[in-house]
C-alpha atoms as a PDB file:
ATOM      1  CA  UNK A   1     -31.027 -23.058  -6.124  1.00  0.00           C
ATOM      2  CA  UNK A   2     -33.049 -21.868  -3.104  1.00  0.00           C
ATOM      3  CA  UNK A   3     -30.874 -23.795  -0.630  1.00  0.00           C
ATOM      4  CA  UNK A   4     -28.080 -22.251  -2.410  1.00  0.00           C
ATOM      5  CA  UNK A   5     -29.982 -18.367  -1.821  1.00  0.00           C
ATOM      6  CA  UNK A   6     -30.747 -19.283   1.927  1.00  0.00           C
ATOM      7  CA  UNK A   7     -27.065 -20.167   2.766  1.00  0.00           C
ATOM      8  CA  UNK A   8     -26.136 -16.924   1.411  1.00  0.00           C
ATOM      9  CA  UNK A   9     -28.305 -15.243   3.201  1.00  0.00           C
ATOM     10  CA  UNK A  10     -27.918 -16.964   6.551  1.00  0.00           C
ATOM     11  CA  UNK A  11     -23.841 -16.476   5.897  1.00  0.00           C
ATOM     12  CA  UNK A  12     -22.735 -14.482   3.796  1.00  0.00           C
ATOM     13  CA  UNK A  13     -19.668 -13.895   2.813  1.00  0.00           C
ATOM     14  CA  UNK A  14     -17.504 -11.053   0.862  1.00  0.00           C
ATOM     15  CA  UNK A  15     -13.621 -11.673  -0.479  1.00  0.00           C
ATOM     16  CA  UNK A  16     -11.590  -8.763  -0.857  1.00  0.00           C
ATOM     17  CA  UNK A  17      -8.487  -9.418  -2.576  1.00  0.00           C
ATOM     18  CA  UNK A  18      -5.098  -7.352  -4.385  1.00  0.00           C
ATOM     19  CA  UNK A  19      -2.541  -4.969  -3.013  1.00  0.00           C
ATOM     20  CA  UNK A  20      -0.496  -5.652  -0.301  1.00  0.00           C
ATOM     21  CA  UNK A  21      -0.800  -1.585   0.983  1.00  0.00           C
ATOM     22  CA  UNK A  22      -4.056  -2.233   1.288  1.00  0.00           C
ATOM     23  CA  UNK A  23      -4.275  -5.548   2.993  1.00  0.00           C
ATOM     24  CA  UNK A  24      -3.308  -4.034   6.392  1.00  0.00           C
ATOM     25  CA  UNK A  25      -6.235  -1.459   6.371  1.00  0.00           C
ATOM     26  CA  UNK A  26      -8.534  -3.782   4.865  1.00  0.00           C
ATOM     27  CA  UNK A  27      -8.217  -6.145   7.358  1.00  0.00           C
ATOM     28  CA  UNK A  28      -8.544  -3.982  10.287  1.00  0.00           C
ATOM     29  CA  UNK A  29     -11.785  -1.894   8.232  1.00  0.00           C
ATOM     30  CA  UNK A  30     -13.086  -5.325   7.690  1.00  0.00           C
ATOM     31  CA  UNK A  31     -13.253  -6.926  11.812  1.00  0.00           C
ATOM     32  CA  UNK A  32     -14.117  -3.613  12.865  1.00  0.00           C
ATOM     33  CA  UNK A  33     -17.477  -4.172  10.115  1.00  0.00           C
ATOM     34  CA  UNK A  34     -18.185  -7.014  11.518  1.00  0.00           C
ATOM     35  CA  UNK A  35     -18.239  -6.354  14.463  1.00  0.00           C
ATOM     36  CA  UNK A  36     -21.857  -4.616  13.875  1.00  0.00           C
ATOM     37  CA  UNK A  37     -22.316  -7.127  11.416  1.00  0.00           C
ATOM     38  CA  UNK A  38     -21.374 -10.823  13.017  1.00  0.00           C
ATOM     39  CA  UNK A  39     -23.359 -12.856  10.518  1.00  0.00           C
ATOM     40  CA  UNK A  40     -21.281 -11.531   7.518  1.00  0.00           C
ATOM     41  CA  UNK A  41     -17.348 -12.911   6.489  1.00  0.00           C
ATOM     42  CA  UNK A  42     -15.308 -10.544   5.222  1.00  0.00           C
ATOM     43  CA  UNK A  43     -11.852 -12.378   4.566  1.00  0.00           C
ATOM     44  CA  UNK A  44      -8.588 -10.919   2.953  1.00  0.00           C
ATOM     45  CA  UNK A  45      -6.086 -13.117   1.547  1.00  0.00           C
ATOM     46  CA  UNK A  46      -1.905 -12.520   1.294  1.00  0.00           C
ATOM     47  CA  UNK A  47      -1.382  -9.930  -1.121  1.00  0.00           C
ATOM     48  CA  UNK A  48      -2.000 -11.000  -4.785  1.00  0.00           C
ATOM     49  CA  UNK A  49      -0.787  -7.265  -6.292  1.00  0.00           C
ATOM     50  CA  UNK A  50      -2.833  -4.735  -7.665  1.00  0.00           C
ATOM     51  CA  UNK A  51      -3.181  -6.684 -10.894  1.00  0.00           C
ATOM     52  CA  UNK A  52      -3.951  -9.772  -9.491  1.00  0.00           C
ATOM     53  CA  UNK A  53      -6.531  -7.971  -7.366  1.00  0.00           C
ATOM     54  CA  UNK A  54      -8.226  -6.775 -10.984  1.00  0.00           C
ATOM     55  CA  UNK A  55      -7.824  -9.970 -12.249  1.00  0.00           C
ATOM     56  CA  UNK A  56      -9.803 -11.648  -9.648  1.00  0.00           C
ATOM     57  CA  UNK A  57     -13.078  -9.546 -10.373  1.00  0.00           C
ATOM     58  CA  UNK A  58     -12.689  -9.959 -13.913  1.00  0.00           C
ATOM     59  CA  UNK A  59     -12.390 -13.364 -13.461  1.00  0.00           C
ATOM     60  CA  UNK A  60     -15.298 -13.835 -10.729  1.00  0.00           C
ATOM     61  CA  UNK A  61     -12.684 -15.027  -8.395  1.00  0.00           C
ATOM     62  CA  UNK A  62     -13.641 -12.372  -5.698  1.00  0.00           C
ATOM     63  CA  UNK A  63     -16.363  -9.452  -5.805  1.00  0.00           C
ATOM     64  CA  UNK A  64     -13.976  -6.880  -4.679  1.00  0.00           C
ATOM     65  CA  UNK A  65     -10.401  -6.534  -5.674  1.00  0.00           C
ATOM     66  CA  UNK A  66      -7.888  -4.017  -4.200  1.00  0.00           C
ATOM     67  CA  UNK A  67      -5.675  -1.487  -6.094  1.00  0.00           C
ATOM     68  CA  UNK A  68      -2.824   0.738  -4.681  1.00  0.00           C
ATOM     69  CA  UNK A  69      -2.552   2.611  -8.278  1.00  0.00           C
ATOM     70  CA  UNK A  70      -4.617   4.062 -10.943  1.00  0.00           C
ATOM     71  CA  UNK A  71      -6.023   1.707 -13.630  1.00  0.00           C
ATOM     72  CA  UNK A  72      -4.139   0.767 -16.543  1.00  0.00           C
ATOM     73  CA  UNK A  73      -5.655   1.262 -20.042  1.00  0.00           C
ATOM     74  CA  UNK A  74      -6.439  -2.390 -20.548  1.00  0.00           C
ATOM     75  CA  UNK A  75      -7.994  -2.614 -17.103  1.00  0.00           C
ATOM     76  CA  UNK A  76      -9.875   0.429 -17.752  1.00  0.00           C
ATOM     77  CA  UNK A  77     -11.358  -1.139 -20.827  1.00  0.00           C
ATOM     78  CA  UNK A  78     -12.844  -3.744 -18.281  1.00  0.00           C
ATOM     79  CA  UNK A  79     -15.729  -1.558 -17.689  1.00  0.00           C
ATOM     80  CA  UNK A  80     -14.510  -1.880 -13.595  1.00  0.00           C
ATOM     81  CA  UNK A  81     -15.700   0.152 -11.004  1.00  0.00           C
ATOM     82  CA  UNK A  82     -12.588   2.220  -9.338  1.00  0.00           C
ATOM     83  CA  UNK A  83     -13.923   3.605  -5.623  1.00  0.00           C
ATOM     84  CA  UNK A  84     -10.843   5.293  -4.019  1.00  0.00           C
ATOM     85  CA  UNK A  85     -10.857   5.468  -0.344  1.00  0.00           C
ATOM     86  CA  UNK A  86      -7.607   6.488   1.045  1.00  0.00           C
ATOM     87  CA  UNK A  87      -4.020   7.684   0.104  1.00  0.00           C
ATOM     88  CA  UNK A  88      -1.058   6.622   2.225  1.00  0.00           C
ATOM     89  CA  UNK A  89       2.009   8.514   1.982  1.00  0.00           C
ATOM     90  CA  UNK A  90       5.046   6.227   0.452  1.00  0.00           C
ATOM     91  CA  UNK A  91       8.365   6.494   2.584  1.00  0.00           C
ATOM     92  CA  UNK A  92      11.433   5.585   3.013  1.00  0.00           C
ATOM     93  CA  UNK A  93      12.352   4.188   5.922  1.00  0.00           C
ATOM     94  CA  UNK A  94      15.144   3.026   7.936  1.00  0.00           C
ATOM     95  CA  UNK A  95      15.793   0.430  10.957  1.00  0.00           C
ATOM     96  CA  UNK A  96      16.162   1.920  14.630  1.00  0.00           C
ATOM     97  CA  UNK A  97      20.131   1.558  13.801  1.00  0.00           C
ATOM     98  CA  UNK A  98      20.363   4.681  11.613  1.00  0.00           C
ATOM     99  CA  UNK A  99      21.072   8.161  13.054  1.00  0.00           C
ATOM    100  CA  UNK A 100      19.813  10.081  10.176  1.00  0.00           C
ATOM    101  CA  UNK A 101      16.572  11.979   9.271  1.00  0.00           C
ATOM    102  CA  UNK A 102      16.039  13.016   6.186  1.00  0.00           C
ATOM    103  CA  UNK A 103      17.067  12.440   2.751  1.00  0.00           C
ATOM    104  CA  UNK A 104      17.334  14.803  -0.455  1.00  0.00           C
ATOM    105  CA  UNK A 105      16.337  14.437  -3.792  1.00  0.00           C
ATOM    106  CA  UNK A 106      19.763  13.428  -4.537  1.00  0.00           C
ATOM    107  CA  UNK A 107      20.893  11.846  -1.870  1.00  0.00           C
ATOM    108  CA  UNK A 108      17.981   9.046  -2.860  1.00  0.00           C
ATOM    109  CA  UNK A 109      19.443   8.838  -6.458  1.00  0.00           C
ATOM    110  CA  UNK A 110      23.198   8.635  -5.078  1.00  0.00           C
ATOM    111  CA  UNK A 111      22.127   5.843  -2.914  1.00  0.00           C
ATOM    112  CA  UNK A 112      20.600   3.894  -5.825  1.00  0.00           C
ATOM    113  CA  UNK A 113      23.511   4.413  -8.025  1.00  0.00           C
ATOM    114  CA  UNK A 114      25.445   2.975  -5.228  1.00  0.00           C
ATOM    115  CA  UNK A 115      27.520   6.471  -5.293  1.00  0.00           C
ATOM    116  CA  UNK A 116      26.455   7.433  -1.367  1.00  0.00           C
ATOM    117  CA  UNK A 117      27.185   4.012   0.031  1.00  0.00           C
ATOM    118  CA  UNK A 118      27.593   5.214   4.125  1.00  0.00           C
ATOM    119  CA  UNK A 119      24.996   6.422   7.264  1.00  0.00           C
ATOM    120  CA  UNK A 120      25.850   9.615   8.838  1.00  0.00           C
ATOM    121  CA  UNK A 121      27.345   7.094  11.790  1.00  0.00           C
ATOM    122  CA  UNK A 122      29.713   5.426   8.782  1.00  0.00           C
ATOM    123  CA  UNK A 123      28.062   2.138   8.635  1.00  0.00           C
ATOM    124  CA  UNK A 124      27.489   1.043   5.085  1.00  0.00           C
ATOM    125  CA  UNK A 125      23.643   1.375   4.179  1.00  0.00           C
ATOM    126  CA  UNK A 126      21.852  -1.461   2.994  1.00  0.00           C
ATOM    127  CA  UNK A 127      19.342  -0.946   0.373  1.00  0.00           C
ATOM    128  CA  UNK A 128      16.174  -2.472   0.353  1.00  0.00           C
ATOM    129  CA  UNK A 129      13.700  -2.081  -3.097  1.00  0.00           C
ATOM    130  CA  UNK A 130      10.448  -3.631  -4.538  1.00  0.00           C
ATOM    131  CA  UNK A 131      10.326  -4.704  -7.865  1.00  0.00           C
ATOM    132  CA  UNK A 132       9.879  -2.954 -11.105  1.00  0.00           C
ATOM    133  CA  UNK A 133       5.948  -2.913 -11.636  1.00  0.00           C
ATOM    134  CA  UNK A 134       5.605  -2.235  -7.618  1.00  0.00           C
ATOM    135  CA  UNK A 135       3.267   0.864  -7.344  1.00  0.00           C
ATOM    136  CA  UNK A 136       5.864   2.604  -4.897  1.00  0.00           C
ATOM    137  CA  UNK A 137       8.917   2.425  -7.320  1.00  0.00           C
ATOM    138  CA  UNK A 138       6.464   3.721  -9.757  1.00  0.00           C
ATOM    139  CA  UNK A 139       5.436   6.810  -7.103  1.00  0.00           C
ATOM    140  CA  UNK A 140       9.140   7.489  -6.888  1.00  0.00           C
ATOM    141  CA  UNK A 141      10.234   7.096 -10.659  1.00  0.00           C
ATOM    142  CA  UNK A 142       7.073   9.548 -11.514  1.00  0.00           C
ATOM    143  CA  UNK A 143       8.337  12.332  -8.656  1.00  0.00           C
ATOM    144  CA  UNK A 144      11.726  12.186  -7.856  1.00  0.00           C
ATOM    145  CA  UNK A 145      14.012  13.877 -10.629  1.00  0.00           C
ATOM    146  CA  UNK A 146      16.486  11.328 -11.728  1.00  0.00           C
ATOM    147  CA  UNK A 147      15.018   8.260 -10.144  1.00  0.00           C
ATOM    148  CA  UNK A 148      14.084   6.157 -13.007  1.00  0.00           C
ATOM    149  CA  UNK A 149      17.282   5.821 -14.275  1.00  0.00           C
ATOM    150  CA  UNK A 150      18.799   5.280 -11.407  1.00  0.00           C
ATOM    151  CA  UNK A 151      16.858   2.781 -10.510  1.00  0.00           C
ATOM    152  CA  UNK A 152      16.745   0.770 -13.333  1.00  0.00           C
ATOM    153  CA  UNK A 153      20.889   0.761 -13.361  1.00  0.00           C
ATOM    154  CA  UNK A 154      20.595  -0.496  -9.936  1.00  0.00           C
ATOM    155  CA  UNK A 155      18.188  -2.727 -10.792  1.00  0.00           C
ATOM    156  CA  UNK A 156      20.157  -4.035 -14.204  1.00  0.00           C
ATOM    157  CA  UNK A 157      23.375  -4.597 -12.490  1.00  0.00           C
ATOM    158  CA  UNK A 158      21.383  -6.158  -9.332  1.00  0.00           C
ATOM    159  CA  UNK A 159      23.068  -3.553  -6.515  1.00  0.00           C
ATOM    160  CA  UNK A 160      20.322  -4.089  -4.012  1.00  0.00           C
ATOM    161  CA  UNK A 161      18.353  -6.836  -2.215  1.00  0.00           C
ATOM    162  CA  UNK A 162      14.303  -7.135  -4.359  1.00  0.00           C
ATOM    163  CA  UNK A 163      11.420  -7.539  -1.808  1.00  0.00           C
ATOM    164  CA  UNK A 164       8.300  -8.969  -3.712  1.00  0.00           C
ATOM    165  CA  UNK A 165       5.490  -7.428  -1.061  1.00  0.00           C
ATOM    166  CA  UNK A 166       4.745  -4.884   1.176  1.00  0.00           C
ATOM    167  CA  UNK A 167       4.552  -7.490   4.147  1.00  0.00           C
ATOM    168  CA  UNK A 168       7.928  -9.354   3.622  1.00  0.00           C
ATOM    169  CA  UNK A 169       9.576  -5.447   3.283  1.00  0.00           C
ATOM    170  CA  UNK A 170       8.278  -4.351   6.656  1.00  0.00           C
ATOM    171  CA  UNK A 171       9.292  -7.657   8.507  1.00  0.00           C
ATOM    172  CA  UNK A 172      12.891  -7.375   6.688  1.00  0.00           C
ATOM    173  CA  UNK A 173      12.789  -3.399   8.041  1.00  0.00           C
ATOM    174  CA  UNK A 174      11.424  -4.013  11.525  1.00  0.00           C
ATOM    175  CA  UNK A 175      14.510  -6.666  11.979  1.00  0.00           C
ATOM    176  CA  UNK A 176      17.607  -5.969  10.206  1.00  0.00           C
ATOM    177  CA  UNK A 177      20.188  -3.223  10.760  1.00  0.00           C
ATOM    178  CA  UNK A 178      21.497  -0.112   8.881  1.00  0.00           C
ATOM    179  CA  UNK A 179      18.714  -0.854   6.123  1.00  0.00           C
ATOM    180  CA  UNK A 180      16.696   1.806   3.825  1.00  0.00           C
ATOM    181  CA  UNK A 181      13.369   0.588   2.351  1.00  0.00           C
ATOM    182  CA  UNK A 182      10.445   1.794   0.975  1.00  0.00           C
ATOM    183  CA  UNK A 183       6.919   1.205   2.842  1.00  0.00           C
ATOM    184  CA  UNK A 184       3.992   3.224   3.302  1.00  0.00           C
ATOM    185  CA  UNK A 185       3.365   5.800   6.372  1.00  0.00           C
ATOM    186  CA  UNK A 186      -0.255   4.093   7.276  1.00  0.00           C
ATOM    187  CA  UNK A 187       1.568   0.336   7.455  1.00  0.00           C
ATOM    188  CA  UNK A 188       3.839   1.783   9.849  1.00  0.00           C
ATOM    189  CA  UNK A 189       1.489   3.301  12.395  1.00  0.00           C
ATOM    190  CA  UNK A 190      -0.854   0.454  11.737  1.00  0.00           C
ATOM    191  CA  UNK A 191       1.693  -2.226  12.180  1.00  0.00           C
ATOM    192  CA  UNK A 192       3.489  -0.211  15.159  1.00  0.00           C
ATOM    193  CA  UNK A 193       6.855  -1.248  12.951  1.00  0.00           C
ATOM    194  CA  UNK A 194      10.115  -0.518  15.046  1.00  0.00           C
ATOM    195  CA  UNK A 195      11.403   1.951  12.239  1.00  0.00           C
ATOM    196  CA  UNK A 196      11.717   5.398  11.313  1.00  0.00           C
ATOM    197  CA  UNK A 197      10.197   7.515   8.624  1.00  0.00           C
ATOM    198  CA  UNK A 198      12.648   9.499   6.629  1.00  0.00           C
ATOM    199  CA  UNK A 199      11.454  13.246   6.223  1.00  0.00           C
ATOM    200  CA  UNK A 200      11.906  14.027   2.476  1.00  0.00           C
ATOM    201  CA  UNK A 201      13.850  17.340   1.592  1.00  0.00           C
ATOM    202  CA  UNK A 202      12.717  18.761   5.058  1.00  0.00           C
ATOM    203  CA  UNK A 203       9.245  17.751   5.278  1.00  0.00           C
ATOM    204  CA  UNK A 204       7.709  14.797   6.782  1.00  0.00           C
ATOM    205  CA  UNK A 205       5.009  12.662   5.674  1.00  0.00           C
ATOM    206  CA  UNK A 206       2.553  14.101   7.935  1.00  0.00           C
ATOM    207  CA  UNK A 207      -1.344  13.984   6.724  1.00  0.00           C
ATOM    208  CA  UNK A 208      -1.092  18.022   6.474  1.00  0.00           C
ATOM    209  CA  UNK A 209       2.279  17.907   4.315  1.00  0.00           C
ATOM    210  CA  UNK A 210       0.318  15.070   1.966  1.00  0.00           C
ATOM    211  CA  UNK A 211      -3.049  16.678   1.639  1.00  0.00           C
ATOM    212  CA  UNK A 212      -1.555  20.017   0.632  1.00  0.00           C
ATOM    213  CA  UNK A 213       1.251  18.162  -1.742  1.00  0.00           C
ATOM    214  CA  UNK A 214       4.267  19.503  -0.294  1.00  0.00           C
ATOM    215  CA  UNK A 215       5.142  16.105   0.538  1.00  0.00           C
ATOM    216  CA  UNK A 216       4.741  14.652  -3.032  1.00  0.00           C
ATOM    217  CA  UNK A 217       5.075  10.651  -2.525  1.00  0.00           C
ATOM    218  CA  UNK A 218       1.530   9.399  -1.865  1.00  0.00           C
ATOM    219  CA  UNK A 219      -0.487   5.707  -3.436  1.00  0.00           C
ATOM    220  CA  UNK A 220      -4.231   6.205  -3.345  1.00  0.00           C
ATOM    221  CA  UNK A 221      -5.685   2.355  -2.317  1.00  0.00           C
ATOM    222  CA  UNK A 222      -8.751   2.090  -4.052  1.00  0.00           C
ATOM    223  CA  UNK A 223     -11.364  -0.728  -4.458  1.00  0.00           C
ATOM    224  CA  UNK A 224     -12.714  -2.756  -7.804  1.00  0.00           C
ATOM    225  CA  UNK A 225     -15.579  -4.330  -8.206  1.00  0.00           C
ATOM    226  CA  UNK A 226     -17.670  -5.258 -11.394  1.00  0.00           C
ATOM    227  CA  UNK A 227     -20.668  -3.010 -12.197  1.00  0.00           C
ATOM    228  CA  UNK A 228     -23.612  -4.204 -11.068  1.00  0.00           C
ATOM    229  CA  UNK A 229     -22.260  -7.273  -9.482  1.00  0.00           C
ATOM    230  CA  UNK A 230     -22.331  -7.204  -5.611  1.00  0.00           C
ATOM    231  CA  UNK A 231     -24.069  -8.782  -3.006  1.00  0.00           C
ATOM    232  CA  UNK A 232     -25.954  -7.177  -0.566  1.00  0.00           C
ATOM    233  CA  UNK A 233     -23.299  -8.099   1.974  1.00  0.00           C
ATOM    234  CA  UNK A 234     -19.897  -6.371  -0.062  1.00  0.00           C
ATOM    235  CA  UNK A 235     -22.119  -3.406  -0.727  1.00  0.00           C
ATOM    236  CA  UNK A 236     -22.817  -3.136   2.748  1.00  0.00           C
ATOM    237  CA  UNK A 237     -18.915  -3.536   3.632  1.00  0.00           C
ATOM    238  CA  UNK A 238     -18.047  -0.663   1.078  1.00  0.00           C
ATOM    239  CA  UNK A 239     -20.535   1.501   2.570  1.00  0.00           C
ATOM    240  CA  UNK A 240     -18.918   1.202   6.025  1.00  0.00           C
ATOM    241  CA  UNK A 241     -15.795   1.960   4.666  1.00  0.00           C
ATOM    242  CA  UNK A 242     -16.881   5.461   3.481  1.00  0.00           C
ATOM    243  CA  UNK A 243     -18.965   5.951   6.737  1.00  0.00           C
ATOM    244  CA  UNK A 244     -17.912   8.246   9.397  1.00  0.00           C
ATOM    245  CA  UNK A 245     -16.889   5.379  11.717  1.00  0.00           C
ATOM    246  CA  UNK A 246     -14.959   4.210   8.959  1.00  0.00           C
ATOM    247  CA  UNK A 247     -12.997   7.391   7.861  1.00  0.00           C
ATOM    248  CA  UNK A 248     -12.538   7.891  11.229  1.00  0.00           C
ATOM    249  CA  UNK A 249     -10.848   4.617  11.552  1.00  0.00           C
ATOM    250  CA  UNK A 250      -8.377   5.593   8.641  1.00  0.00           C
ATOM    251  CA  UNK A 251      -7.591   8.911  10.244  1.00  0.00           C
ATOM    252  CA  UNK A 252      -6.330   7.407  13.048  1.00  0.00           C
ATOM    253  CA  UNK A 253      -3.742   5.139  11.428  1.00  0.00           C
ATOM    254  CA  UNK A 254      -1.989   7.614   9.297  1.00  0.00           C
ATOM    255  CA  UNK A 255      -4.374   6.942   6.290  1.00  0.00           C
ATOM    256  CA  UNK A 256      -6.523  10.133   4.467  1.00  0.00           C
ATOM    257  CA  UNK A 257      -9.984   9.036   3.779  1.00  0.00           C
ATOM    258  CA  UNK A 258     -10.862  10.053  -0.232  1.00  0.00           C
END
């Protein structure tokens, strides 16, 4: 037992796993920690979702998972610790091929009912979507009128290509042509992806337009962990995160520190 205590503390070493909006963020949060900190590991695995994130703490898998929604009931039940620390607006966005700029209300719903099929230019757009329990289609079914249903008929009669994570939709946007997907605005900046993000009725996702809501489509990327049950080392990561250094750090990518 004490050589297992002096390993620890000679190494230690903090898993943070869960949502693939976060992942990007994480990552850079966590090498920029350790840089100050070289004796401490902070690794983040390929996205396991937001559930499997919450999973993994309940589970003692990992002592920190990541989240890119509220909760759920049953989660909540868990007795979890939910630390927010950023929100990222969700956009659509399409590949360096596509003329236009913004999109309506309704001109999202035509395109997911397969009614608006062409680009300003006439070339047919290609739709790209997440999956149904994605927290972006769940941002868009909760704010834009109309949305839910039209996404679930698209998604019934299977009109558009699914993408399963955040990472495999922003390589599929940075390299195909005439494509609309949904990502998030800090991935973009972060990621330097060669795409463009749609302005929404008239407004762009700027930090400004998000913080004062009149651009609606935001995720807040939160942390888990289990009361109580963190090392020295994952407290000390979390702590950097809400620093200065670290807010400033989210600033600068397109992210707004909570």
């Amino acid at each position: 037992m004490l050589a297992a205590a002096t390993s620890w503390a000679q190494n230690p070493a903090v898993v943070v796993a869960g949502s693939g909006t976060c992942i990007p963020v994480v990552r850079l949060l966590a090498r920029e920690f350790q840089r100050s900190r070289p004796g401490v590991r902070v690794t983040v695995p390929p996205s396991i979702g937001s559930a499997g994130g919450v999973k993994a703490v309940v589970d003692g898998a990992v002592e920190i998972g990541m989240v890119s929604r509220p909760l759920k009931g049953d989660e909540s039940a868990r007795g979890l610790v939910y630390r927010p620390f950023a929100r990222t607006a969700v956009v659509f966005a399409v590949s360096s091929s596509v003329s236009d700029t913004d999109l309506s209300y309704e001109d999202i719903v035509a395109i997911y009912r397969g009614v608006r099929t062409r680009w300003k230019n006439g070339r047919k757009i290609v739709v790209l979507t997440r999956e149904p329990g994605d927290s972006a289609i769940a941002v868009l079914r909760e704010k834009i009128p109309g949305f839910r249903e039209a996404y679930e008929e698209s998604h019934e009669k299977k009109f558009w290509a699914i993408l399963y994570t955040d990472q495999e939709m922003n390589q599929t946007l940075a390299r195909a042509r005439d494509v609309l997907g949904v990502t998030d605005r800090g991935a973009v900046i972060l990621e330097a992806l060669p795409v463009r993000m749609l302005s929404l009725n008239g407004v762009a996702p700027h930090d400004d337009n998000v913080r004062s809501g009149r651009y609606p489509l935001f995720k807040t990327l939160a942390f888990v962990h289990r009361r109580g049950g963190l090392s020295p080392a994952a407290r000390s990561f979390l702590e950097f995160v809400h620093s200065a250094k670290g807010r400033t750090l989210l600033k600068k990518y397109g992210y707004l520190p909570v």
